[in-house]
N, C-alpha and C. Protein backbone atom coordinates (compact mmCIF):
# COMPACT_ATOMS: atom_id res chain seq x y z
N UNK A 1 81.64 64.20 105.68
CA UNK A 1 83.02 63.92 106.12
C UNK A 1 83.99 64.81 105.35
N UNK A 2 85.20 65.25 106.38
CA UNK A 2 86.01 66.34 105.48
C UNK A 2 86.68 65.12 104.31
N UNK A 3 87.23 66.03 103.43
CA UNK A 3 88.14 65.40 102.61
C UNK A 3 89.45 65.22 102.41
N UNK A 4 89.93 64.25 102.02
CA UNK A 4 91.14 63.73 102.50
C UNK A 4 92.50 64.74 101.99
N UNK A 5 93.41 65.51 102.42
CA UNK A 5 94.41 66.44 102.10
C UNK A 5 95.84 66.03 102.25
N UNK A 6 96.55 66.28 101.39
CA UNK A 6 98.04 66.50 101.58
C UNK A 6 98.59 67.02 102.44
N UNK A 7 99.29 66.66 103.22
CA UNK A 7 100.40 67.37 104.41
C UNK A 7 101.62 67.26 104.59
N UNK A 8 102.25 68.08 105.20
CA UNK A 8 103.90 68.13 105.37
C UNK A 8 103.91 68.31 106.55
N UNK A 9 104.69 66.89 107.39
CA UNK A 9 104.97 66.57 108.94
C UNK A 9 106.04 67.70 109.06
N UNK A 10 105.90 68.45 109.89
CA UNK A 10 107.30 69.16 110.41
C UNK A 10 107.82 69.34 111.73
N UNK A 11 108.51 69.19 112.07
CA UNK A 11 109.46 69.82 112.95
C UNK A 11 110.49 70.76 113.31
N UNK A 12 109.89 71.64 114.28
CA UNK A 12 109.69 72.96 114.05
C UNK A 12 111.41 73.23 115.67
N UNK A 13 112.30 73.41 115.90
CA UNK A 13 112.79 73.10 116.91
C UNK A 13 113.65 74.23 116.91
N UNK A 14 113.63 74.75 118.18
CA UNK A 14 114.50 75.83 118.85
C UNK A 14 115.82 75.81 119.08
N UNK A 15 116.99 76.16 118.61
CA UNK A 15 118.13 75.14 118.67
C UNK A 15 119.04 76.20 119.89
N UNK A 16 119.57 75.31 120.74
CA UNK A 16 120.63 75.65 121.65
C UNK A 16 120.03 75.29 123.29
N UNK A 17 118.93 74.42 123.14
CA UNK A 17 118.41 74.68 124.64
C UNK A 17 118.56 73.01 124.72
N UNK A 18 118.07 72.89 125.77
CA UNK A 18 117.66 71.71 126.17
C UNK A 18 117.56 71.13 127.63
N UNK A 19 116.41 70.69 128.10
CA UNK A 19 115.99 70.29 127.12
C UNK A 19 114.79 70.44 125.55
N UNK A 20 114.87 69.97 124.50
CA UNK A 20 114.57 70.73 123.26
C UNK A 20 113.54 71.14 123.51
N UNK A 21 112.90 72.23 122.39
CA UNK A 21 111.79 73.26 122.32
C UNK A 21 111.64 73.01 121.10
N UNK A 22 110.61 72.22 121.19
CA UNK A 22 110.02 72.02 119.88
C UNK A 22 108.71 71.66 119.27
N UNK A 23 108.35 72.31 118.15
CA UNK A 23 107.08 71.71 117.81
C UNK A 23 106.90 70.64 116.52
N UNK A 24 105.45 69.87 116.87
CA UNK A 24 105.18 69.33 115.23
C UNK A 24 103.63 70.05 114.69
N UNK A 25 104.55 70.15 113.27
CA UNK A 25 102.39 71.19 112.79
C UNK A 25 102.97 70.19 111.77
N UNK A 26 101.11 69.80 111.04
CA UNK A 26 101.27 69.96 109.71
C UNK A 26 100.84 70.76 109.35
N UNK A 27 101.04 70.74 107.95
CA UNK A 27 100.99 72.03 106.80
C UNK A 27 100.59 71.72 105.55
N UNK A 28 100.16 72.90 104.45
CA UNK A 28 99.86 72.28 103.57
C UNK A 28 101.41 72.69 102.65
N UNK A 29 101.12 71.52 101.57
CA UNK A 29 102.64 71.69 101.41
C UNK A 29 102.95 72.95 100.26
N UNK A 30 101.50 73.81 99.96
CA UNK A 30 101.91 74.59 99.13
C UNK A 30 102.18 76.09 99.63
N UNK A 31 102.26 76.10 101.19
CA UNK A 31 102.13 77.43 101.40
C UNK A 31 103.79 78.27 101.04
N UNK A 32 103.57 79.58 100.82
CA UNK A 32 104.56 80.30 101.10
C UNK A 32 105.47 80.05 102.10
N UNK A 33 106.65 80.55 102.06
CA UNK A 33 107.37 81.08 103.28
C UNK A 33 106.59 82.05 104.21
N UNK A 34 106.47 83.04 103.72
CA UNK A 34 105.62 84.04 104.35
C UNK A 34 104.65 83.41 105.46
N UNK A 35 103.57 82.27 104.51
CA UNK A 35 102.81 81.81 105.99
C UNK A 35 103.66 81.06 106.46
N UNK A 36 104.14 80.15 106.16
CA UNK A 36 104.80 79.23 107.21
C UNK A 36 105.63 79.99 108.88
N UNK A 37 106.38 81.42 108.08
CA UNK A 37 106.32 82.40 109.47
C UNK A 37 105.42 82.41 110.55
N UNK A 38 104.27 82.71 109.89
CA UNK A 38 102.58 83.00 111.21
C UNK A 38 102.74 81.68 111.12
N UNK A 39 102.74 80.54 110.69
CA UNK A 39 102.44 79.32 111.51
C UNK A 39 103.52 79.04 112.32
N UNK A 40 105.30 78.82 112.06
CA UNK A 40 106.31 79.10 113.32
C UNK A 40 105.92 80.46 114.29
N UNK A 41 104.94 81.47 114.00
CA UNK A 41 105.04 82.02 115.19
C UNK A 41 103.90 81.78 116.06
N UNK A 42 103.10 81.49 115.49
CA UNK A 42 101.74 80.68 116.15
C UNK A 42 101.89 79.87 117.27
N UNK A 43 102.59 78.80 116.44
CA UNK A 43 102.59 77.48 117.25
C UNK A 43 103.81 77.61 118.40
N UNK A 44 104.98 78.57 118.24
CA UNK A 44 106.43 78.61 119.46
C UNK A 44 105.52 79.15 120.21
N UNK A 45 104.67 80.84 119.72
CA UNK A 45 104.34 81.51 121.27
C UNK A 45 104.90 82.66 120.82
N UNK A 46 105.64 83.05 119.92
CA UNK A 46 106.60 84.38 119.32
C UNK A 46 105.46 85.40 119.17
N UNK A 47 106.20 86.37 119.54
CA UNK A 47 105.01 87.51 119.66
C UNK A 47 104.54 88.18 117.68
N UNK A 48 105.74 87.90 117.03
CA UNK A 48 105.64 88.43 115.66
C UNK A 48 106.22 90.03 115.97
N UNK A 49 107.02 90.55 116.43
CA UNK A 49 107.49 91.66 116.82
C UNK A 49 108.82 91.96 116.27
N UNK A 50 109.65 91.14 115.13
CA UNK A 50 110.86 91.13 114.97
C UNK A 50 110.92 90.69 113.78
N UNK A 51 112.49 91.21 112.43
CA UNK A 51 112.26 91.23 111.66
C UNK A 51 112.96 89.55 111.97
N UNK A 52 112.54 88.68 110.54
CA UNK A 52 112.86 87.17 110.36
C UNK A 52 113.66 87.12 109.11
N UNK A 53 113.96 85.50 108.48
CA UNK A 53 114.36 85.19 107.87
C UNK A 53 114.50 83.80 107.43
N UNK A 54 114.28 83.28 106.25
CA UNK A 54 114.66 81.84 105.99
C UNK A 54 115.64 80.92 105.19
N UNK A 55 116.63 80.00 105.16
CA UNK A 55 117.64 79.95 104.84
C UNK A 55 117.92 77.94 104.25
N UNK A 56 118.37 77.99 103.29
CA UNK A 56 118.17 76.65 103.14
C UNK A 56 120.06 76.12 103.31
N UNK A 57 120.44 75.51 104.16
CA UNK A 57 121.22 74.95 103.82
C UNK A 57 121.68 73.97 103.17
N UNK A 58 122.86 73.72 102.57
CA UNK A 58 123.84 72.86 102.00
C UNK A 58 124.14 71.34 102.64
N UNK A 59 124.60 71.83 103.86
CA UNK A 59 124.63 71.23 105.23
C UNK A 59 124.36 71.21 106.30
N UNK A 60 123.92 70.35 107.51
CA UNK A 60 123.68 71.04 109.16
C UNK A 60 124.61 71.61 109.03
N UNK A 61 125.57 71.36 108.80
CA UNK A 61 126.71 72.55 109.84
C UNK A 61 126.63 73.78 109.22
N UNK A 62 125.65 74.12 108.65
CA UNK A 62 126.59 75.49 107.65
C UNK A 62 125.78 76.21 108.64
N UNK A 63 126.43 77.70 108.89
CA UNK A 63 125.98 78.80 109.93
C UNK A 63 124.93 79.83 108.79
N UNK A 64 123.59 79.93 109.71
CA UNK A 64 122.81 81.25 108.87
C UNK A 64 123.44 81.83 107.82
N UNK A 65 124.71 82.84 109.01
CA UNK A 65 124.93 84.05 108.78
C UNK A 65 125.97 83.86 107.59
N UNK A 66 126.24 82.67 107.37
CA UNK A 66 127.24 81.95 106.34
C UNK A 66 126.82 81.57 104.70
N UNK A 67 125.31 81.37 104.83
CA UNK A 67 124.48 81.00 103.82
C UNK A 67 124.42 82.22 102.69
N UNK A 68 124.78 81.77 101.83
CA UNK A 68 124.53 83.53 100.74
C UNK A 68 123.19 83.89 100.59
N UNK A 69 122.86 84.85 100.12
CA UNK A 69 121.38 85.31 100.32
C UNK A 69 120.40 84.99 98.95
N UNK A 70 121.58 84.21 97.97
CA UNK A 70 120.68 83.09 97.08
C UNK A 70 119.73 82.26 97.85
N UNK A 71 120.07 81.66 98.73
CA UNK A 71 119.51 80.60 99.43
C UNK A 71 118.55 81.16 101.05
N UNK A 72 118.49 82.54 100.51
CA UNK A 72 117.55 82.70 102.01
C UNK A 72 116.39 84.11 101.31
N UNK A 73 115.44 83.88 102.42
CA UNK A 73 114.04 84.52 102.03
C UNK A 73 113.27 85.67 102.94
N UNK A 74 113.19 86.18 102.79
CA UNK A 74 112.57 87.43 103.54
C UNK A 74 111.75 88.14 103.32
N UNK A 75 110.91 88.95 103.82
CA UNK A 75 109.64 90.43 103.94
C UNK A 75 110.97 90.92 103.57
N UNK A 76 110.48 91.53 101.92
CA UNK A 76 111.26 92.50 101.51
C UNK A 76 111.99 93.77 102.59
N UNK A 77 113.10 94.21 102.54
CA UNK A 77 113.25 95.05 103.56
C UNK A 77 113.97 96.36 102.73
N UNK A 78 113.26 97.28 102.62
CA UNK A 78 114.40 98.26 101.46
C UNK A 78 115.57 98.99 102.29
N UNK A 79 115.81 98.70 104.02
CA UNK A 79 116.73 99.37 104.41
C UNK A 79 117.89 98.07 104.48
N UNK A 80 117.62 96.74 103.87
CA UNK A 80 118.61 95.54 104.04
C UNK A 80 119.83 96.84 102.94
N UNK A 81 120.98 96.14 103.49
CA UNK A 81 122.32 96.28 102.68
C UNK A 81 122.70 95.40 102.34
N UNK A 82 123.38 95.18 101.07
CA UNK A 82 124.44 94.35 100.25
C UNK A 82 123.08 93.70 99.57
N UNK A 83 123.62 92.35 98.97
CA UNK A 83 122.55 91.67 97.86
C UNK A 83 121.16 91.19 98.83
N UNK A 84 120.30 91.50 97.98
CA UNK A 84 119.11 91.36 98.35
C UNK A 84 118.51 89.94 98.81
N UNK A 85 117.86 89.34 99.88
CA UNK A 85 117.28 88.08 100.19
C UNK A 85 116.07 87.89 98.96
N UNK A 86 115.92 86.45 98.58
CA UNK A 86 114.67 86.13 97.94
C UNK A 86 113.72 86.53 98.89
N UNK A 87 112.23 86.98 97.92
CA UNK A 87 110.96 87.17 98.72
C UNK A 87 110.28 86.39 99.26
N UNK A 88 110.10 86.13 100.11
CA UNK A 88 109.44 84.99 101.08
C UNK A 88 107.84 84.38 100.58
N UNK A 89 107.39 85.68 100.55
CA UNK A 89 105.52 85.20 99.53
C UNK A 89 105.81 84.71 98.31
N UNK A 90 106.96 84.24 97.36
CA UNK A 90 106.56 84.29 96.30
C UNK A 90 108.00 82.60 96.47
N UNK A 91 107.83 82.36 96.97
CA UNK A 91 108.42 80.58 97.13
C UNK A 91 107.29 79.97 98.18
N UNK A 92 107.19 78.57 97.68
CA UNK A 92 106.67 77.74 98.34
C UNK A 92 107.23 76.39 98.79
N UNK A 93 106.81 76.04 100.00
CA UNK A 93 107.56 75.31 100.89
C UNK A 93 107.88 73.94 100.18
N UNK A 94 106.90 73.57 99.10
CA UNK A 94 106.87 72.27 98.66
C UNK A 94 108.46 72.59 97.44
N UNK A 95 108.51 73.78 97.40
CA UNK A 95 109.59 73.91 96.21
C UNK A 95 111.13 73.42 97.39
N UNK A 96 111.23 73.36 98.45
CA UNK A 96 112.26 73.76 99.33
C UNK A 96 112.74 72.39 99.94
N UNK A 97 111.45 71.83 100.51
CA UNK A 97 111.36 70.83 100.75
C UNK A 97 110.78 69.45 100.36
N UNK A 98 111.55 68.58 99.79
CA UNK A 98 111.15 67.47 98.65
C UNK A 98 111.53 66.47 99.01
N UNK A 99 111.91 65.72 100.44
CA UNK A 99 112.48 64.46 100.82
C UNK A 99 112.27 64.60 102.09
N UNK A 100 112.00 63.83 102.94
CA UNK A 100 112.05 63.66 104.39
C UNK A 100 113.38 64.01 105.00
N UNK A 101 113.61 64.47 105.84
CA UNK A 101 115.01 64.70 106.67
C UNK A 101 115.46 66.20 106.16
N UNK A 102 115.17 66.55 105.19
CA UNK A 102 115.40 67.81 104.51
C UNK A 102 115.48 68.95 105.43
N UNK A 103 116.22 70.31 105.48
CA UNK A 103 116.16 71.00 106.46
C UNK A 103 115.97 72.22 106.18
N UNK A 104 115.16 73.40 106.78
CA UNK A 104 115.51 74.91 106.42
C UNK A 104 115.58 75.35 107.56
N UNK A 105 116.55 76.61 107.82
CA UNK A 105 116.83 77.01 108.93
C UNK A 105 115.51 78.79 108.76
N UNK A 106 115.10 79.16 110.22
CA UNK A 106 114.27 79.96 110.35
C UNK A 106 115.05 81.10 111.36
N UNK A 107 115.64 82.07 110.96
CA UNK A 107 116.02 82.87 112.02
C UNK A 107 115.04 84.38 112.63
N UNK A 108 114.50 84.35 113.40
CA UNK A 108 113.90 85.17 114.12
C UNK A 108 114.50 86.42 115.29
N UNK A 109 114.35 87.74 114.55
CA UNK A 109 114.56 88.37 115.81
C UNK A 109 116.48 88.75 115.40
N UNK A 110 116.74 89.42 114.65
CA UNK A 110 117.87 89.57 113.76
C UNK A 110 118.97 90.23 115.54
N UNK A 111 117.95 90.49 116.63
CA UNK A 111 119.17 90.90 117.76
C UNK A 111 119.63 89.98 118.23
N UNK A 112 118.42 88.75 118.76
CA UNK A 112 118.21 87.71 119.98
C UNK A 112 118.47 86.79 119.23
N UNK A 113 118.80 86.72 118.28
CA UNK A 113 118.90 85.64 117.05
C UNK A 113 118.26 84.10 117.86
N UNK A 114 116.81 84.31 117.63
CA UNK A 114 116.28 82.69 117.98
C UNK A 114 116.49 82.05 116.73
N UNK A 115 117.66 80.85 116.58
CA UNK A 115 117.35 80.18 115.68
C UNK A 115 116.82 78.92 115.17
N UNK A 116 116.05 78.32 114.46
CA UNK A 116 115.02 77.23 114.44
C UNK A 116 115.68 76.11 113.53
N UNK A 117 115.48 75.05 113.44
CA UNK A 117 115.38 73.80 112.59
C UNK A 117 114.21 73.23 112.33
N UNK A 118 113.70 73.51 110.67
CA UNK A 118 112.60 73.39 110.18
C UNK A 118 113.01 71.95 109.47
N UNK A 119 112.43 70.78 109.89
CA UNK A 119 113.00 69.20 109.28
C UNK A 119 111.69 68.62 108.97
N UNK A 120 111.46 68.62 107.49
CA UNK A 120 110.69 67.70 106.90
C UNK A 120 110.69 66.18 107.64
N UNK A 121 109.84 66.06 108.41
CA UNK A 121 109.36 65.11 108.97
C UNK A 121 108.88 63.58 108.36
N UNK A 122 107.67 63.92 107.41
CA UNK A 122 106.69 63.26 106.34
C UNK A 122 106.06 63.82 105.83
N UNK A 123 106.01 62.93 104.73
CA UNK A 123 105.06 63.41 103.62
C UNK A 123 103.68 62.82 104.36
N UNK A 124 102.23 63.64 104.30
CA UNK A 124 101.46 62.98 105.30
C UNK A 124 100.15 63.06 104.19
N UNK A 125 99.00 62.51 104.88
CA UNK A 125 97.45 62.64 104.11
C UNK A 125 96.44 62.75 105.67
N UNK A 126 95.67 63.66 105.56
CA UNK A 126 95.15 64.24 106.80
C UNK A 126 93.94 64.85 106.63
N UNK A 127 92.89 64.62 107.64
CA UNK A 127 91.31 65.23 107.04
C UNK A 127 91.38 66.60 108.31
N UNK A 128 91.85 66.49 108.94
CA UNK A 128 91.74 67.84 110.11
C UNK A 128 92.49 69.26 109.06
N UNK A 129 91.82 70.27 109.07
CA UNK A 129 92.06 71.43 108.47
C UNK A 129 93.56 71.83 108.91
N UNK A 130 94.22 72.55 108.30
CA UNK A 130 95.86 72.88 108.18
C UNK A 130 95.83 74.32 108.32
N UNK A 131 96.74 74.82 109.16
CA UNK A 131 97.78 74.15 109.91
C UNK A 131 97.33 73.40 111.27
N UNK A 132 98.25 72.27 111.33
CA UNK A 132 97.52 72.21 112.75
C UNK A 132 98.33 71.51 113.65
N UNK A 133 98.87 72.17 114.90
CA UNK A 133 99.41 71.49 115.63
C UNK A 133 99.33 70.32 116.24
N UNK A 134 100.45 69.72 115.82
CA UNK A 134 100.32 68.12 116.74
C UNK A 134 101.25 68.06 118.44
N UNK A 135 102.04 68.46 118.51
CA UNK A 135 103.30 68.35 119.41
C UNK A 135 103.49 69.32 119.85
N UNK A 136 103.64 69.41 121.35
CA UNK A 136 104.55 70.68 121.99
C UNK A 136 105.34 70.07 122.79
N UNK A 137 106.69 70.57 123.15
CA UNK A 137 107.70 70.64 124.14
C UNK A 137 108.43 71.33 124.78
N UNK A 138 107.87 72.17 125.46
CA UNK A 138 108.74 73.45 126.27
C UNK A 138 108.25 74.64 125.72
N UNK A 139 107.75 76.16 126.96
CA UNK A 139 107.74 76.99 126.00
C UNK A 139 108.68 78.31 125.84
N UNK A 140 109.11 78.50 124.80
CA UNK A 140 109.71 79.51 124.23
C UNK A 140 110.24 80.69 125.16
N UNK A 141 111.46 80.99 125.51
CA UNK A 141 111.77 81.86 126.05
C UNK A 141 110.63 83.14 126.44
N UNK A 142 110.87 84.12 127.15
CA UNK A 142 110.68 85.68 127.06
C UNK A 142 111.17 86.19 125.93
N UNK A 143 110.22 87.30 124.56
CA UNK A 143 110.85 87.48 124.19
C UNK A 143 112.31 88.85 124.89
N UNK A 144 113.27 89.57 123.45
CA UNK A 144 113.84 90.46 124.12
C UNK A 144 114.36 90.24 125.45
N UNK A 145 114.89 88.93 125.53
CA UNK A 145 115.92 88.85 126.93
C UNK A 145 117.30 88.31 126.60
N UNK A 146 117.48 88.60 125.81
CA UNK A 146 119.35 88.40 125.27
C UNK A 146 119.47 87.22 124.28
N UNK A 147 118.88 86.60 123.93
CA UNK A 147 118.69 85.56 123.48
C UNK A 147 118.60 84.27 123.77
N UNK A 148 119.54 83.07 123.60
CA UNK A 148 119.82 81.96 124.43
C UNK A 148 120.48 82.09 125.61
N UNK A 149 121.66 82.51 125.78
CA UNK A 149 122.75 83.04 126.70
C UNK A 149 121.74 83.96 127.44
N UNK A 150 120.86 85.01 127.29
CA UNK A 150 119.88 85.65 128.25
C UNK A 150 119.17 84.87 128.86
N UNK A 151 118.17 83.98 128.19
CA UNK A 151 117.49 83.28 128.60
C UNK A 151 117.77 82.18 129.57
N UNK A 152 118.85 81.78 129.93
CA UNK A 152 119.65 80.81 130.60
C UNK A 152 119.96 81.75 132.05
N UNK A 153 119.98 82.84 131.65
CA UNK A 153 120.96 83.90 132.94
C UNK A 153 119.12 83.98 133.81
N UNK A 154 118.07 84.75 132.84
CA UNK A 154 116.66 84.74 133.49
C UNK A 154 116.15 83.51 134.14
N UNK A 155 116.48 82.35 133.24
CA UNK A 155 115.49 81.59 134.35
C UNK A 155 115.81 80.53 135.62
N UNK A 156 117.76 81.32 135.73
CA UNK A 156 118.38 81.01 136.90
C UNK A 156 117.80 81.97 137.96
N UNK A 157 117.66 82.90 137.08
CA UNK A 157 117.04 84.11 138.44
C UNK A 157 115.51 83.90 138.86
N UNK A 158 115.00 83.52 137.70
CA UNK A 158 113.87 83.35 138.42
C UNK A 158 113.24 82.21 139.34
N UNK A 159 114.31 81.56 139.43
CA UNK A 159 114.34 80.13 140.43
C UNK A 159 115.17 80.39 141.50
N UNK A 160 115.91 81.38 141.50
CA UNK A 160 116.74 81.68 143.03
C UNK A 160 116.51 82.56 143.44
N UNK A 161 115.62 82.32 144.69
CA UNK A 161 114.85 83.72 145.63
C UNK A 161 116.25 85.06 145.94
N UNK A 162 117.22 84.57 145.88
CA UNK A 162 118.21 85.41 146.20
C UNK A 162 118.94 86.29 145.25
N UNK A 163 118.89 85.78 144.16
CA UNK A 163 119.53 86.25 142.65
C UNK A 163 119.17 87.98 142.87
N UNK A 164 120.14 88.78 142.62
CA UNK A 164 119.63 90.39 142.50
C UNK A 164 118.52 91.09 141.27
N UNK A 165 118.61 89.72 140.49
CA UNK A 165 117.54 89.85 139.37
C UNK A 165 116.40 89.15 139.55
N UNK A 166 116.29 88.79 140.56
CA UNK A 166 115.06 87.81 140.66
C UNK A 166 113.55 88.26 140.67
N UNK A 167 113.55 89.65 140.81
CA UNK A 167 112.02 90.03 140.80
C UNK A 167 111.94 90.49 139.72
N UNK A 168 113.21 90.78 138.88
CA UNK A 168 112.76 91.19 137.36
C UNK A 168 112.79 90.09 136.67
N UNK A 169 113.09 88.80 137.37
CA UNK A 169 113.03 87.40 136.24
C UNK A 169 110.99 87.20 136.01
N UNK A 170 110.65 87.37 137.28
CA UNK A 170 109.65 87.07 137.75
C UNK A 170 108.64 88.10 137.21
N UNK A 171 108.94 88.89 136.82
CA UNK A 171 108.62 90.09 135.63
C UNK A 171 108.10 89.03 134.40
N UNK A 172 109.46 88.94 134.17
CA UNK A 172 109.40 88.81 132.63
C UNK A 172 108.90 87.16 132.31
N UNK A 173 108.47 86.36 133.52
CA UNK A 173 108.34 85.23 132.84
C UNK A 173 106.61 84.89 133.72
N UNK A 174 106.74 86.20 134.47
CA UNK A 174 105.42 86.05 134.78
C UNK A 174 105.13 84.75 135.89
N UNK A 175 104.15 84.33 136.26
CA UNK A 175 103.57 83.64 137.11
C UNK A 175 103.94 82.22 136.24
N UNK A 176 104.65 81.82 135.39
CA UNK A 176 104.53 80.53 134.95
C UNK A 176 106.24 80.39 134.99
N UNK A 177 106.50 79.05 135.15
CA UNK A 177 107.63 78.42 135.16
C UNK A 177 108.40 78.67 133.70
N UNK A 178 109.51 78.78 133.82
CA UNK A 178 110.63 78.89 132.40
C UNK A 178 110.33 77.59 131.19
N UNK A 179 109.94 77.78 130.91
CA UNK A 179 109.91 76.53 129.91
C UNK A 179 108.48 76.13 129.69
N UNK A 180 107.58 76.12 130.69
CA UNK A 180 106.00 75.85 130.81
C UNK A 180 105.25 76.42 129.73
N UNK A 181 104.04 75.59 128.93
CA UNK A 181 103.74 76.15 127.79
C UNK A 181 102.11 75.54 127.95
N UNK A 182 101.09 76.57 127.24
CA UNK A 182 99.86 75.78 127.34
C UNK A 182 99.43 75.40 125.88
N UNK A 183 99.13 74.16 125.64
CA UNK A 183 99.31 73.57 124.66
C UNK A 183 98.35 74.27 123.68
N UNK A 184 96.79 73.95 124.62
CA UNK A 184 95.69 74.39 123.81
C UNK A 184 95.65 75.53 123.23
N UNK A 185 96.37 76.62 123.90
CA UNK A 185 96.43 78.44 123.54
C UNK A 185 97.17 77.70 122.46
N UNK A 186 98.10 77.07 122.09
CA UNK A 186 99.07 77.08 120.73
C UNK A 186 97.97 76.33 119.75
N UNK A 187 97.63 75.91 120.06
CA UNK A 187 96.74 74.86 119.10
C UNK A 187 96.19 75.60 118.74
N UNK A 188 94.95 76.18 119.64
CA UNK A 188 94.24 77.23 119.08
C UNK A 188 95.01 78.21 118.35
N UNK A 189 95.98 79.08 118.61
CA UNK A 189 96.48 80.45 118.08
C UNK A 189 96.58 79.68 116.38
N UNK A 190 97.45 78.58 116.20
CA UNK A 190 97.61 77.80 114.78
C UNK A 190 96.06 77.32 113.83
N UNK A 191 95.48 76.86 114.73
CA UNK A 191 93.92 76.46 114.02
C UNK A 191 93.60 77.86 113.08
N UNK A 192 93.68 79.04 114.45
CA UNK A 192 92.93 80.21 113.52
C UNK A 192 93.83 80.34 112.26
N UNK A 193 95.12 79.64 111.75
CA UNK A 193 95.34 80.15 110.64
C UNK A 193 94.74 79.59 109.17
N UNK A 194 93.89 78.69 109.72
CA UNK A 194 93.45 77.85 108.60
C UNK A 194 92.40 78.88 107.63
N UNK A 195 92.82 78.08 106.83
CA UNK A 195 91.82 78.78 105.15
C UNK A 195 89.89 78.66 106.04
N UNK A 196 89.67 79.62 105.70
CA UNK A 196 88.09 79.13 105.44
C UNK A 196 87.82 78.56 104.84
N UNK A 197 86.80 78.00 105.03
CA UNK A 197 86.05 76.57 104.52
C UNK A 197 85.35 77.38 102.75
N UNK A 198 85.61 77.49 101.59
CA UNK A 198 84.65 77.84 100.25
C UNK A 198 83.30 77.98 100.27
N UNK A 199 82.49 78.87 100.97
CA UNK A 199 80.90 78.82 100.27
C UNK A 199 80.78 78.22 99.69
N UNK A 200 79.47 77.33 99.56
CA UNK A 200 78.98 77.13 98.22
C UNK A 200 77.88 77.61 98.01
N UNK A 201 77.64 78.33 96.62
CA UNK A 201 76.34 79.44 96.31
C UNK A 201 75.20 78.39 95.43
């Protein structure tokens, strides 16, 4: 029988749509920022094609782009300007997040600005290997289509045979409905991020 592990319930949520886009993984609570990225991009559907960022606020209301760059984390970037973001591999999530309800914001895609609400869920105990998706709800835009405000304009077109964009909606979202997501491909894409299991010699 596996053995019994520490976890961190999260909720992982796409903010500006609705209805919401969101996931639940657990996690282990010591990973980096860095992984917790491949596991938010795992589990949305994000291709990993865009530079990111992570940001702890003060308050919900406080805006990203408002947060000083004390409080946010990144893949070093040597062409960033002004003060430098903390390094993302070298914090861990359990340092960030220490109470249920707790929040970090995840911004993806510095054009399309997808931005996320990362909410400590629970503190959990779990024998299924980590990360591992529990929850899906809706899937994730196209990437590279304007962002929210794009994504709203595409998948009017791709529902109105008449729209002058409608065969390029149908492009970009492919044979599946706007919002439609397959659970198992996410599950799976997240499973593969788990640790290997330790030899024993």
């Amino acid at each position: 029988m596996s053995s019994l592990h520490n976890a961190l319930l999260l909720r992982v949520e796409l903010k500006s749509f609705k209805p919401a886009i969101y996931r639940e993984v657990l996690v282990d609570p010591n990973i980096t920022l860095r992984t917790l990225h491949t596991v938010i991009q795992a589990a949305m559907g994000w291709e990993n094609a865009h530079l990111y960022a992570f940001a702890q606020p003060l308050r919900s209301t406080e805006p990203f782009w408002k947060i000083p760059n004390q409080r946010k984390w990144q893949k070093p970037n040597p062409d960033a300007w002004g003060e430098p973001m903390g390094n993302d591999a070298k914090v861990r999530l359990s340092q960030l997040l220490t109470a249920p309800k707790q929040r970090l914001l995840y911004l993806y895609d510095f054009g399309d600005e997808w931005l996320h609400t990362i909410t400590l869920m629970a503190f959990s105990e779990t024998h299924v290997p980590l990360p591992h998706l529990l929850k899906a709800q809706n899937g994730c835009p196209p990437e590279d289509c304007g962002g929210p405000p794009g994504a709203e304009y595409w998948a009017a077109a791709w529902y109105d045979a008449d729209h002058e964009d409608h065969e390029t909606a149908r492009d970009m979202f492919g044979d599946h409905e706007p919002g439609s997501l397959d659970f198992s491909a996410l599950q799976k894409a997240v499973a593969k991020l788990k640790k290997p299991a330790r030899s024993v010699k």
